[in-house]
N, C-alpha and C. Protein backbone atom coordinates (compact mmCIF):
# COMPACT_ATOMS: atom_id res chain seq x y z
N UNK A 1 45.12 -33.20 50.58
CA UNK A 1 43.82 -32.97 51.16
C UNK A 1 43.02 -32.08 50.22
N UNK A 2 42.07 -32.77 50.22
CA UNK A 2 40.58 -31.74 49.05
C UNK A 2 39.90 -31.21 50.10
N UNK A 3 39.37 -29.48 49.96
CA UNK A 3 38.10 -29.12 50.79
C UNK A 3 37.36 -28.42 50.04
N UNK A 4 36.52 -28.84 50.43
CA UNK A 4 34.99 -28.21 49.43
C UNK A 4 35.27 -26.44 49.97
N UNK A 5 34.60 -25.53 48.89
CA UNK A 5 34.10 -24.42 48.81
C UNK A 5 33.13 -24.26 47.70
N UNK A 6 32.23 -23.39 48.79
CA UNK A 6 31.68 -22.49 48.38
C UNK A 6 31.99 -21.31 47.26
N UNK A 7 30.85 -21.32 45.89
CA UNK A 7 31.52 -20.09 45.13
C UNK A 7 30.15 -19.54 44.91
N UNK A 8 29.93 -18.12 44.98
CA UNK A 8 28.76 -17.05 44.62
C UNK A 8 29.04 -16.33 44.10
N UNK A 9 28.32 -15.20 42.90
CA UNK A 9 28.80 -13.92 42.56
C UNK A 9 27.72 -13.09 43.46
N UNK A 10 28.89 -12.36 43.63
CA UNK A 10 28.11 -11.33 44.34
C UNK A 10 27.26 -9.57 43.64
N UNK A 11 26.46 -8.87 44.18
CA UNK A 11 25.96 -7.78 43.22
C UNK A 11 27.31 -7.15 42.21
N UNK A 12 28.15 -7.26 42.46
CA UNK A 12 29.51 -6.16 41.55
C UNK A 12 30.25 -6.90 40.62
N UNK A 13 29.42 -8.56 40.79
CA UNK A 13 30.03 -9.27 39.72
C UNK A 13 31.11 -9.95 39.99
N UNK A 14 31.77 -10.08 41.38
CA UNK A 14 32.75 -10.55 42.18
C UNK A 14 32.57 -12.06 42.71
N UNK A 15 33.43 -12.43 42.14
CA UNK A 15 33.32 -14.45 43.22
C UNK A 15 33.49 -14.37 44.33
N UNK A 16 32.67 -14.34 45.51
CA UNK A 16 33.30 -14.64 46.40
C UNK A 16 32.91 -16.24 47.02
N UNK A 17 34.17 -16.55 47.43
CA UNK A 17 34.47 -18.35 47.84
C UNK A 17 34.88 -18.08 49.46
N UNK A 18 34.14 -19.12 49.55
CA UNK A 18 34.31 -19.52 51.40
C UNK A 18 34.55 -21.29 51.57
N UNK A 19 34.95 -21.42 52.73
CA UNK A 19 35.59 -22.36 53.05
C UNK A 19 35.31 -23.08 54.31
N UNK A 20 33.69 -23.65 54.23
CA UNK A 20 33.12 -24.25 54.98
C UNK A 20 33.48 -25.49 56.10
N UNK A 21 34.87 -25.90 55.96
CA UNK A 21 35.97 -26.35 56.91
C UNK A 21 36.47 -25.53 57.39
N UNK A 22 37.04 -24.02 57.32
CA UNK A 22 37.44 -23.82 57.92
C UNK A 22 36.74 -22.28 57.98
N UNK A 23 36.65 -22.12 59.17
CA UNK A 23 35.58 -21.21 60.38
C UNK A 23 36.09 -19.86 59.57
N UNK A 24 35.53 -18.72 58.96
CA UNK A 24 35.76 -17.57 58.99
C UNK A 24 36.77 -17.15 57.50
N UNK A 25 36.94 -18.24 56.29
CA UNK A 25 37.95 -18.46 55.90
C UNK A 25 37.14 -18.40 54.43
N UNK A 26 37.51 -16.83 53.98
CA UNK A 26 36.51 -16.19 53.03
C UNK A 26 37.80 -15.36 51.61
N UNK A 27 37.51 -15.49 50.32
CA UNK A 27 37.99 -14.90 49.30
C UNK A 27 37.11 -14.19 48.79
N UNK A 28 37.81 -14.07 47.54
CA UNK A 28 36.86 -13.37 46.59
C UNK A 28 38.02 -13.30 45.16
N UNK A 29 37.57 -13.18 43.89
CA UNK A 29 37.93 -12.94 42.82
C UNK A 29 37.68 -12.32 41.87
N UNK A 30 37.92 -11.58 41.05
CA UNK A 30 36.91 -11.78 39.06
C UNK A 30 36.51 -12.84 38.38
N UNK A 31 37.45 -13.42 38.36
CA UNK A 31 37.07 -14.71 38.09
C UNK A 31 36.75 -16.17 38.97
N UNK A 32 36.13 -16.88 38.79
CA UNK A 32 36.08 -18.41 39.47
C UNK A 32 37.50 -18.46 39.70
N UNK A 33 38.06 -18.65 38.62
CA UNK A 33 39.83 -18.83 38.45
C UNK A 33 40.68 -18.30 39.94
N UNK A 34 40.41 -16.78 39.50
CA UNK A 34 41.08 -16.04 40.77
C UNK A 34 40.62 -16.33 42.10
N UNK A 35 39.48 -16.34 42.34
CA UNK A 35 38.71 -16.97 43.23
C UNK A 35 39.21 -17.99 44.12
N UNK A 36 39.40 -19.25 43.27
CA UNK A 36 39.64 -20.51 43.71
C UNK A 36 41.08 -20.13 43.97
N UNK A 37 41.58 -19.49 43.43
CA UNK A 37 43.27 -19.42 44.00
C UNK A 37 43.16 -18.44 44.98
N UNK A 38 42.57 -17.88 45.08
CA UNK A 38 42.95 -16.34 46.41
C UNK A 38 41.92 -17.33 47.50
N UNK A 39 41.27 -18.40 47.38
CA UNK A 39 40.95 -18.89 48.70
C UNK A 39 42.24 -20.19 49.08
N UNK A 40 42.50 -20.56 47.83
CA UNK A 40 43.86 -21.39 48.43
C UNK A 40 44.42 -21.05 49.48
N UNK A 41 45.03 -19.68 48.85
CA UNK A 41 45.81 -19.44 49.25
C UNK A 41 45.24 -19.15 50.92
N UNK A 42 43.86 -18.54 51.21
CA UNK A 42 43.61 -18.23 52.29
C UNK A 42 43.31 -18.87 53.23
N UNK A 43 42.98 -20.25 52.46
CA UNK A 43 42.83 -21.49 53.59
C UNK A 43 44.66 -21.92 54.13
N UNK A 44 45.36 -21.74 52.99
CA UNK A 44 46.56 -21.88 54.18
C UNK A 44 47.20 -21.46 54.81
N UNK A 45 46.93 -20.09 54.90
CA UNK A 45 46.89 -19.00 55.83
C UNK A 45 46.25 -19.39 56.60
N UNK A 46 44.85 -19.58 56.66
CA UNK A 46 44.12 -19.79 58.03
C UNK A 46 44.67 -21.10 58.67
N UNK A 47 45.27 -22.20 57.79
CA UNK A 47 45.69 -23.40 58.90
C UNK A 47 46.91 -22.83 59.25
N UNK A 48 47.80 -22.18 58.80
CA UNK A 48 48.62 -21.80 59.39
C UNK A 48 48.53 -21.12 61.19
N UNK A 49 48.30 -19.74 61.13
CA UNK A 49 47.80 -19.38 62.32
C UNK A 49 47.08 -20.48 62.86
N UNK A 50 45.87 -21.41 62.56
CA UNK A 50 45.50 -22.06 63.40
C UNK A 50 46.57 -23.15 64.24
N UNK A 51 47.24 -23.54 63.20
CA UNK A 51 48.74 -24.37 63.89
C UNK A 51 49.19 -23.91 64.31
N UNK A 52 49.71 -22.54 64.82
CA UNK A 52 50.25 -21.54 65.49
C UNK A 52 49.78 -21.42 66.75
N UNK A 53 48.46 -20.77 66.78
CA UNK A 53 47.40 -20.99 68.27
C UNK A 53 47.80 -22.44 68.73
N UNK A 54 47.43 -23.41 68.36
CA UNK A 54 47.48 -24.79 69.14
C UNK A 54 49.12 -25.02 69.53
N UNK A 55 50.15 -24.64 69.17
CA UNK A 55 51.13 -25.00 69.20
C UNK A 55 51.55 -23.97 70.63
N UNK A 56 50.97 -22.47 70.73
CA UNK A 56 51.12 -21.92 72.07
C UNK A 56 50.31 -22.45 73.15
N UNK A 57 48.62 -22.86 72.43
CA UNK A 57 48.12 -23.11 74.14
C UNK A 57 48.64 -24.59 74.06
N UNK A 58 49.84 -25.56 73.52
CA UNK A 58 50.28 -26.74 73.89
C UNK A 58 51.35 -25.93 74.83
N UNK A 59 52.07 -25.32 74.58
CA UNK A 59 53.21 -25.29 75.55
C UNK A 59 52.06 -24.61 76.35
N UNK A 60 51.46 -23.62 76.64
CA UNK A 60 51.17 -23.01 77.73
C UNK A 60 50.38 -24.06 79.31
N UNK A 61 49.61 -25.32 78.28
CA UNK A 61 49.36 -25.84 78.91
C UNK A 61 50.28 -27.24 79.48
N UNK A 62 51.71 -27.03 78.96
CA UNK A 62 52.19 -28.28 78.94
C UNK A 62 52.20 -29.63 78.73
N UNK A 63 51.38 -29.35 77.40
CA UNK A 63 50.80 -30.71 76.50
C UNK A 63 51.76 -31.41 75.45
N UNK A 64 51.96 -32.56 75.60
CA UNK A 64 52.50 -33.08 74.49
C UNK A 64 52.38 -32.35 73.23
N UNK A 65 52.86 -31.82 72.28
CA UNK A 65 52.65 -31.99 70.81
C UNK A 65 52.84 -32.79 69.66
N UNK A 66 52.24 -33.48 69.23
CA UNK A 66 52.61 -34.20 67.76
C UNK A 66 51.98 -33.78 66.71
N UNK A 67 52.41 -33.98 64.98
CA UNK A 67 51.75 -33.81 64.03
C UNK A 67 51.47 -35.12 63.12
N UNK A 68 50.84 -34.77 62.11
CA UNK A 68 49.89 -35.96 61.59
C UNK A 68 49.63 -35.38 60.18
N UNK A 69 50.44 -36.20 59.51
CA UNK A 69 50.09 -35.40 58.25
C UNK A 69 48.93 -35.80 57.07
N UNK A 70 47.99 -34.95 56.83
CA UNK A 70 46.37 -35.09 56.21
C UNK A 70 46.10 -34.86 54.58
């Protein structure tokens, strides 16, 4: 799976990259380089926990679960 981001420098000369798929899901670097890897990494962090949440309100609500791989 490819997801677009966002890259800006900011006033201190800092990349910061966001991740317009996914809600709230923000880096930053020195470089573009670092950048693009410290949001990797933070977008799969954020699907993580997000698979996490759905996987409690499935049991809580007693919903089937399946996965689907993207």
């Amino acid at each position: 799976m490819r997801l677009d981001v966002i890259l800006e420098k900011d006033e201190d000369g800092f990349y910061v990259a966001s991740c317009p798929a996914v809600k709230g899901c923000h880096s930053q670097g020195r470089t573009k380089r670092e950048a693009l890897a410290n949001i990797r990494e933070a977008i799969v962090g954020c699907l993580e926990v997000l698979n996490a949440q759905a996987k409690r309100q499935g049991r809580r609500h007693h919903a089937q679960l399946a996965a689907v791989a993207v």
